[in-house]
Protein backbone atom coordinates (compact mmCIF):
# COMPACT_ATOMS: atom_id res chain seq x y z
CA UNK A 1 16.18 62.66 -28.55
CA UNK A 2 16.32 59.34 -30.30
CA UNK A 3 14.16 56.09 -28.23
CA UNK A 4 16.41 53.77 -26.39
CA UNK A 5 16.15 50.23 -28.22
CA UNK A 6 19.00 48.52 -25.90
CA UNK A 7 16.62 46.18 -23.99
CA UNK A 8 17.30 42.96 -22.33
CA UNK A 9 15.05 40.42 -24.49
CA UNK A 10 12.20 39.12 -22.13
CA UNK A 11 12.07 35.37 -22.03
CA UNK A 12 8.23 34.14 -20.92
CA UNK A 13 7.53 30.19 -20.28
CA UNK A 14 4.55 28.90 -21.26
CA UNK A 15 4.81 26.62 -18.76
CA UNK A 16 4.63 27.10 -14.54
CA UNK A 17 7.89 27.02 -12.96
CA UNK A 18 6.31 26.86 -9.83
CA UNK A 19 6.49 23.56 -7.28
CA UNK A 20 5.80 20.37 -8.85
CA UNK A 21 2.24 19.46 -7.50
CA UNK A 22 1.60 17.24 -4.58
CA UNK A 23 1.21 13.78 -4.65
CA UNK A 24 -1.69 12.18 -2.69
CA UNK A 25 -0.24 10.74 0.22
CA UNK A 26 1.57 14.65 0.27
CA UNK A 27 -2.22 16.23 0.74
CA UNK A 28 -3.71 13.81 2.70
CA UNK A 29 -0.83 14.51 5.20
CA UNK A 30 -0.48 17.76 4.91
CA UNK A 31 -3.88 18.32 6.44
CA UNK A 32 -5.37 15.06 8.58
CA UNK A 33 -8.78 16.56 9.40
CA UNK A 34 -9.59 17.78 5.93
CA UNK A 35 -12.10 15.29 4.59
CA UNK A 36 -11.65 14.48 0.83
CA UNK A 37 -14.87 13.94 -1.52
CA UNK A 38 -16.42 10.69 -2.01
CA UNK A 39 -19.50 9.71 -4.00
CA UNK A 40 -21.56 6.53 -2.44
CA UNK A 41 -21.52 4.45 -5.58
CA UNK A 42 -23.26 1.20 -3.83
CA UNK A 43 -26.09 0.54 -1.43
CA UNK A 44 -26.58 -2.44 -0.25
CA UNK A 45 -29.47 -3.22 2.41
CA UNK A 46 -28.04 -6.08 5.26
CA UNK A 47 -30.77 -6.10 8.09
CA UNK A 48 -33.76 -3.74 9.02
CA UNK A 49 -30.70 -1.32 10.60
CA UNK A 50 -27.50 -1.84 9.09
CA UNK A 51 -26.82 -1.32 5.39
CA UNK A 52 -23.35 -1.54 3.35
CA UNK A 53 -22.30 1.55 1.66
CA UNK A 54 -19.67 1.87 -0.98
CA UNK A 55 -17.64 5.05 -1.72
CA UNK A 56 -15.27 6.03 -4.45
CA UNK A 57 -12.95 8.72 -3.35
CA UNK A 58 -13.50 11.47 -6.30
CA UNK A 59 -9.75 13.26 -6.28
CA UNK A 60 -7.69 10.77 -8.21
CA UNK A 61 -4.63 11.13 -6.61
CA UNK A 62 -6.12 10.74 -3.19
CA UNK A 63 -8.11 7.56 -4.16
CA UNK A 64 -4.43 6.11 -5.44
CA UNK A 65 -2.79 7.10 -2.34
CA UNK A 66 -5.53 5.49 -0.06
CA UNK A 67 -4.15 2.59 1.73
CA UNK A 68 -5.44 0.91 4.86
CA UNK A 69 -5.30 -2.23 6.99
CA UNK A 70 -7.86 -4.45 8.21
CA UNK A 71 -9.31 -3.33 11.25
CA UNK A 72 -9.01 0.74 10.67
CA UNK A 73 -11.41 3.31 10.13
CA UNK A 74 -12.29 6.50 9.01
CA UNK A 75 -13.68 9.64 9.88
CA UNK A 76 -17.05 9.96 7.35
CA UNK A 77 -18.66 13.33 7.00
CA UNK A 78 -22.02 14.44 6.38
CA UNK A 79 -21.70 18.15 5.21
CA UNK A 80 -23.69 20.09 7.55
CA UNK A 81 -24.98 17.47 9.47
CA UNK A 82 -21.61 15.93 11.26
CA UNK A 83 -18.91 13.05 10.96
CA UNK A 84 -18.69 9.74 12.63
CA UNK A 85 -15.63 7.34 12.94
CA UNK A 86 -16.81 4.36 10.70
CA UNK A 87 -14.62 0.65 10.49
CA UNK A 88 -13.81 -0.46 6.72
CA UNK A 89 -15.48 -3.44 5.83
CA UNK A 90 -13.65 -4.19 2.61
CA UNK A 91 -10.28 -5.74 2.14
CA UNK A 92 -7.14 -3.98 1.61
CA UNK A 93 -6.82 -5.80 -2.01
CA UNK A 94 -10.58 -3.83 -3.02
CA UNK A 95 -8.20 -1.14 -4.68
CA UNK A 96 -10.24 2.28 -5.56
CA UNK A 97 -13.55 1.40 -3.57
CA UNK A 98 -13.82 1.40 0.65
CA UNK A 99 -16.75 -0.12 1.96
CA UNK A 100 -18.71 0.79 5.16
CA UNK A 101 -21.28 -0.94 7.18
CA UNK A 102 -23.49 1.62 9.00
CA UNK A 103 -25.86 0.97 11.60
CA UNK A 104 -29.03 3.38 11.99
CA UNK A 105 -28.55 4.66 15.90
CA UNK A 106 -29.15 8.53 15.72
CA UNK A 107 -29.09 11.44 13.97
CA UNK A 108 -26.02 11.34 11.78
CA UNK A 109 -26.42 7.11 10.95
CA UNK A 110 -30.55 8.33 10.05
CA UNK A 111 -29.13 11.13 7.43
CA UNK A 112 -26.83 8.58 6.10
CA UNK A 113 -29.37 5.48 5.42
CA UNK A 114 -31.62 8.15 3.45
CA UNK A 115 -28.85 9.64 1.05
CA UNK A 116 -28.40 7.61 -2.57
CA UNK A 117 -26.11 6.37 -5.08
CA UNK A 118 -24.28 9.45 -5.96
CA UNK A 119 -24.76 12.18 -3.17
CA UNK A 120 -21.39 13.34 -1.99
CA UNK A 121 -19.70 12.85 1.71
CA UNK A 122 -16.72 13.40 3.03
CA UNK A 123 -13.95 10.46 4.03
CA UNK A 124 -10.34 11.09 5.97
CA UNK A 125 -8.11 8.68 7.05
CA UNK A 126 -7.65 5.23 7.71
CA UNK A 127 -6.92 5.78 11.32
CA UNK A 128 -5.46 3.59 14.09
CA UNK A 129 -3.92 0.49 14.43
CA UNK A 130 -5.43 -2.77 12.58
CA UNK A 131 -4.84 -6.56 12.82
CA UNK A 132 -1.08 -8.09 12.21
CA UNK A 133 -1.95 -9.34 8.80
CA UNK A 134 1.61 -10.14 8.09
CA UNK A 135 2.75 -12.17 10.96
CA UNK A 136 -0.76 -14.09 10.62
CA UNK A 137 0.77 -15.41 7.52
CA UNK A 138 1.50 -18.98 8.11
CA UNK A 139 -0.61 -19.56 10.63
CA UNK A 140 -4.26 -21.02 11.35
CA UNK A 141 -6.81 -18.35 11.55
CA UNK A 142 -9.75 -18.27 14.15
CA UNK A 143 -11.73 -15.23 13.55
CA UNK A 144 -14.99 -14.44 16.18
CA UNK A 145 -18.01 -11.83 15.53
CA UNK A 146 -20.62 -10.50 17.47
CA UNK A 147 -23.22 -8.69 15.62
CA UNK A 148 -22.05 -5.73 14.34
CA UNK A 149 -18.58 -6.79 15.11
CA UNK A 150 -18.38 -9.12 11.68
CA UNK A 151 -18.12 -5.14 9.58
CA UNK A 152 -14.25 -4.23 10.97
CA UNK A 153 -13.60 -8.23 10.78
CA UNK A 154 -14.76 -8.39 7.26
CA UNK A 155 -11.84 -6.77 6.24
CA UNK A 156 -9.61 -8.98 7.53
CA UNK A 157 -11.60 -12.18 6.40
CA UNK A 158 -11.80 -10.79 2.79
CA UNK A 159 -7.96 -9.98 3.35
CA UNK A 160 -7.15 -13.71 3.95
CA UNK A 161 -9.58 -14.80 1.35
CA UNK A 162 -7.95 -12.77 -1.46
CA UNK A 163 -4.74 -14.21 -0.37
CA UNK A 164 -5.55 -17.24 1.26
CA UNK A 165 -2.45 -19.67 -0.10
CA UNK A 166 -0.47 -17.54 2.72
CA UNK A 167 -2.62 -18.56 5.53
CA UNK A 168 -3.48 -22.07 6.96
CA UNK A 169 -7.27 -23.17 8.57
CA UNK A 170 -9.53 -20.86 8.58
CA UNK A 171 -12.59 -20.93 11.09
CA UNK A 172 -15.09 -18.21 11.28
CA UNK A 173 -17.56 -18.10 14.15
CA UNK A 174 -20.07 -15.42 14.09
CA UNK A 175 -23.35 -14.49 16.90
CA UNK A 176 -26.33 -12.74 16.29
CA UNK A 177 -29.30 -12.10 18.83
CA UNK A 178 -31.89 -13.72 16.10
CA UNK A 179 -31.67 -15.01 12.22
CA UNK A 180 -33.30 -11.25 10.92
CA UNK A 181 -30.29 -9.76 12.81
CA UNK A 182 -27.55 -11.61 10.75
CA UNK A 183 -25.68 -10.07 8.10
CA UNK A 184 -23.70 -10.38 4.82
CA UNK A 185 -25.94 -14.09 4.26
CA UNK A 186 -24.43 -13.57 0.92
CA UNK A 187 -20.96 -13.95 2.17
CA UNK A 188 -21.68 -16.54 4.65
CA UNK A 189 -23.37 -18.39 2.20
CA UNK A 190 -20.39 -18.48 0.40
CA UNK A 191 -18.32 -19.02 2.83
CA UNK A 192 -19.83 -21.74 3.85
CA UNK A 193 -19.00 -23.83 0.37
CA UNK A 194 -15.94 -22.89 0.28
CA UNK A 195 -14.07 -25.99 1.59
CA UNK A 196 -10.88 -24.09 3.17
CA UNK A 197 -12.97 -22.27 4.99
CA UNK A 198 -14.77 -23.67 8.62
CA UNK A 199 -17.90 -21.22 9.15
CA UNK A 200 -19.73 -21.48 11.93
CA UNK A 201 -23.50 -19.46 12.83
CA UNK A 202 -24.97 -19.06 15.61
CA UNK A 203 -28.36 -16.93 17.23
CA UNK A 204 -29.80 -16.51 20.51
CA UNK A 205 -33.13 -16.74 19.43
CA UNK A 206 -34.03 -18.94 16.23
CA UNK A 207 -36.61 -19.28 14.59
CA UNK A 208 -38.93 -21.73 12.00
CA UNK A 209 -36.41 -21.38 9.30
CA UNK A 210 -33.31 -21.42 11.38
CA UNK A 211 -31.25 -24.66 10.61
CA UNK A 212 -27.56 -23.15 12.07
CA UNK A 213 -26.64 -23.57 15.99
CA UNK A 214 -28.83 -22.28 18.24
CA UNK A 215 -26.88 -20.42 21.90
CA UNK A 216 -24.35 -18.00 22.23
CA UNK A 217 -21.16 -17.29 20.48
CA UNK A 218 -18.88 -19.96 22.29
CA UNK A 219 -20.99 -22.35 21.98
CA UNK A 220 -19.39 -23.78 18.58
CA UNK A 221 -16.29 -23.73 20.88
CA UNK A 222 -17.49 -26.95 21.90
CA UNK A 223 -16.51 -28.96 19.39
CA UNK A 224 -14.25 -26.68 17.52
CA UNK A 225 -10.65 -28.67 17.12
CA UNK A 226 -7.94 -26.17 16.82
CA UNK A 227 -3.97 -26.07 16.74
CA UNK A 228 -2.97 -24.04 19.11
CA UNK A 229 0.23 -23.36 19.00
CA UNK A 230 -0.50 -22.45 15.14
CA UNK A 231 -2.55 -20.31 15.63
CA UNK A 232 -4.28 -16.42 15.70
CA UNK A 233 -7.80 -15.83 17.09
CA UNK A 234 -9.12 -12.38 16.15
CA UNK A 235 -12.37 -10.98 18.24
CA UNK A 236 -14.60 -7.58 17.60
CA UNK A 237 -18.18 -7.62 19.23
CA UNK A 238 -20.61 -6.27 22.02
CA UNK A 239 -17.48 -5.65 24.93
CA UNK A 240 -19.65 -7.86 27.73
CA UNK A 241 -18.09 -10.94 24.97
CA UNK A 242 -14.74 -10.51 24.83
CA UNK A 243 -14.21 -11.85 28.54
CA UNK A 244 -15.87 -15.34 27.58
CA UNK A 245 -14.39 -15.70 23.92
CA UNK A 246 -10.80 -15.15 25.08
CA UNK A 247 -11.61 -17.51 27.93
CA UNK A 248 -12.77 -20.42 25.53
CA UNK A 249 -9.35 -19.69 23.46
CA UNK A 250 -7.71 -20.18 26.52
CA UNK A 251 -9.52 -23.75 26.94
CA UNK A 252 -8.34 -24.61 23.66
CA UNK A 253 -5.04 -23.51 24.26
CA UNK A 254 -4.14 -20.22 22.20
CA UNK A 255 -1.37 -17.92 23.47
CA UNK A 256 -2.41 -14.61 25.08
CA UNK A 257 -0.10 -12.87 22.39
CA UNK A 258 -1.85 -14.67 19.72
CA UNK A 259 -5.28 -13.07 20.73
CA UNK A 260 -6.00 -9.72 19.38
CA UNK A 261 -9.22 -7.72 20.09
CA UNK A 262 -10.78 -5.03 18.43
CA UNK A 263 -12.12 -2.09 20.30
CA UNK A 264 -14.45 0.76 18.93
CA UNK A 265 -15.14 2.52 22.02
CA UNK A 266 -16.62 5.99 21.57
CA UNK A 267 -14.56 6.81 19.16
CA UNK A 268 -14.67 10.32 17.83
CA UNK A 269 -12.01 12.44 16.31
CA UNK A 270 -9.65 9.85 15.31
CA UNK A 271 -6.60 11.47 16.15
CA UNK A 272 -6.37 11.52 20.00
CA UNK A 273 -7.01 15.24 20.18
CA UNK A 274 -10.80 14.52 22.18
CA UNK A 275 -10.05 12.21 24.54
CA UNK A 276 -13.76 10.36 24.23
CA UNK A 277 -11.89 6.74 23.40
CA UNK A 278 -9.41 7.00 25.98
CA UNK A 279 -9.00 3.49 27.85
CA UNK A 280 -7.05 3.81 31.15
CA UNK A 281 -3.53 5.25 29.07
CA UNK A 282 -4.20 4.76 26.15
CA UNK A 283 -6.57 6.08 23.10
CA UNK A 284 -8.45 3.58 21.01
CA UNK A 285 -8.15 5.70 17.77
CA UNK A 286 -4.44 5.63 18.04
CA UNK A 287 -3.33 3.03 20.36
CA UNK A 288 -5.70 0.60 18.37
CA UNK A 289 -8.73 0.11 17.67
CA UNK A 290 -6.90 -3.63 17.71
CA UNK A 291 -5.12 -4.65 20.55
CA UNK A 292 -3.41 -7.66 21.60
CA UNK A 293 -4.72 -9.33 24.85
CA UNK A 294 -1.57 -8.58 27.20
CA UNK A 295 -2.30 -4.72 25.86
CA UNK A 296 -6.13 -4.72 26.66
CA UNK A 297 -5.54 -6.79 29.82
CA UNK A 298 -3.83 -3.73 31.51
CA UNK A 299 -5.71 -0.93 30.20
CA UNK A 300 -8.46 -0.40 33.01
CA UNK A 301 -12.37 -1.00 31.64
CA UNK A 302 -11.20 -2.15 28.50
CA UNK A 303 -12.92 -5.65 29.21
């Protein structure tokens, strides 16, 4: 019995007709607590405790797709040790890089300071609510700090700096217990040159070499000459400061709505599945970490 020859012909594509691949704002919301690889590409030593870390985001698509603004923060992972909600220092215009100032306070912060340039960790996010950058625009800017506090508002500084034709005065105030304590002298040494920019220093404790102001952080509120109607204070510190900063903006004359407030209170999973940040109602790694003052004046321990 003769073969049968009358066969469909077979058509095979090289190519894979499945669904086009995702972009990376697609897998980076597909799957929130999946943290994405990161190699530490920078080190940079600050104080005895604090060091500034840089990290470049290894999946190309997800570094493109990484956007944040200034005051958020991410979850950073340690594999096999733990992750730690961490603010961005660097400014939304530092494209490809994010930049983390780390304090060394326990087990996971200990692991971190010891690892190099080039070990791998893991980074999701941004999370939370940051400062209004846009309606700042046009307006003075009176930015506060309180040791550790200057890392989430170095963001925001190095925001306005980058575009700083959008914004007017500028006046930075920032308190440290004692001169070995104060970071980023780099910055602040530039900063202080700059002639758009008012910086003012401060420490508790000075010492031999000390030649800045010598008291707490309101004390440059003294003689600090402001427009207040113009303009936006921002604050991010130890929480016992917050009462007594807001307090001298009120001397001076600032509108409650114009004061915003960054809190970082024991944050953990960054998506208001934990409940460790809750404030009162609301969650600090949702609701903020930045709130206005009529937001954090209602939400119960929050100053």
């Amino acid at each position: 019995m003769p073969a049968n020859t009358d066969f469909e012909p077979v058509h095979i594509s090289p190519y894979h007709d499945g669904p086009a691949p995702m972009t990376g704002a697609e897998m980076m919301a597909a799957n929130p607590y999946r943290p994405w690889p990161a190699r530490i590409t920078s080190i940079t030593e600050l104080t005895a405790t604090e060091k500034l870390f840089e990290f470049r985001l290894i999946d190309e698509r997800i570094r493109e797709a990484f956007r944040h603004e200034p005051g958020q923060f991410v979850e950073l992972s340690i594999f096999g040790v733990g992750e730690a909600p961490i603010s961005i220092s660097s400014s939304p215009s530092k494209r490809g890089f994010i930049e983390l100032c780390v304090r060394r306070a326990g087990r996971f912060t200990e692991v971190l300071h010891q690892m190099q340039c080039g070990d791998i960790v893991g980074i999701r996010g941004p999370f939370g609510r940051g400062f209004p950058f846009e309606d700042m625009k046009g307006h003075d800017i009176l930015l506060v700090a309180g040791g550790l506090g200057i890392a989430p508002l170095r963001s925001l500084i190095n925001n306005i700096h980058d575009e700083r034709s959008d914004f007017g005065k500028v006046t930075i105030i920032y308190g440290s217990k004692n001169p070995s304590e104060v970071m980023f002298r780099n910055q602040f040494e530039m900063w202080r040159h700059r002639k758009d920019f008012d910086l003012y220093l401060t420490v508790d404790n000075p010492d031999d070499t000390w030649d800045g102001e010598v008291g707490l952080v309101t004390k440059p509120f003294e003689h600090l000459e402001i427009s207040p109607a113009n303009t936006f204070g921002a604050v991010c510190g130890p929480p016992v400061m917050y009462r007594f900063v807001v307090a001298e903006m009120r001397k001076k004359g600032i509108s409650y709505d114009h004061i915003y407030m960054s809190f970082e209170r024991q944050m953990k999973c960054g998506m208001g599945k934990c409940g460790h940040c809750q404030i009162g109602h609301q969650y600090c790694c949702i609701d903020g970490p930045v709130f206005n003052y009529w937001e954090a004046k209602n939400i119960q321990g929050s100053m």
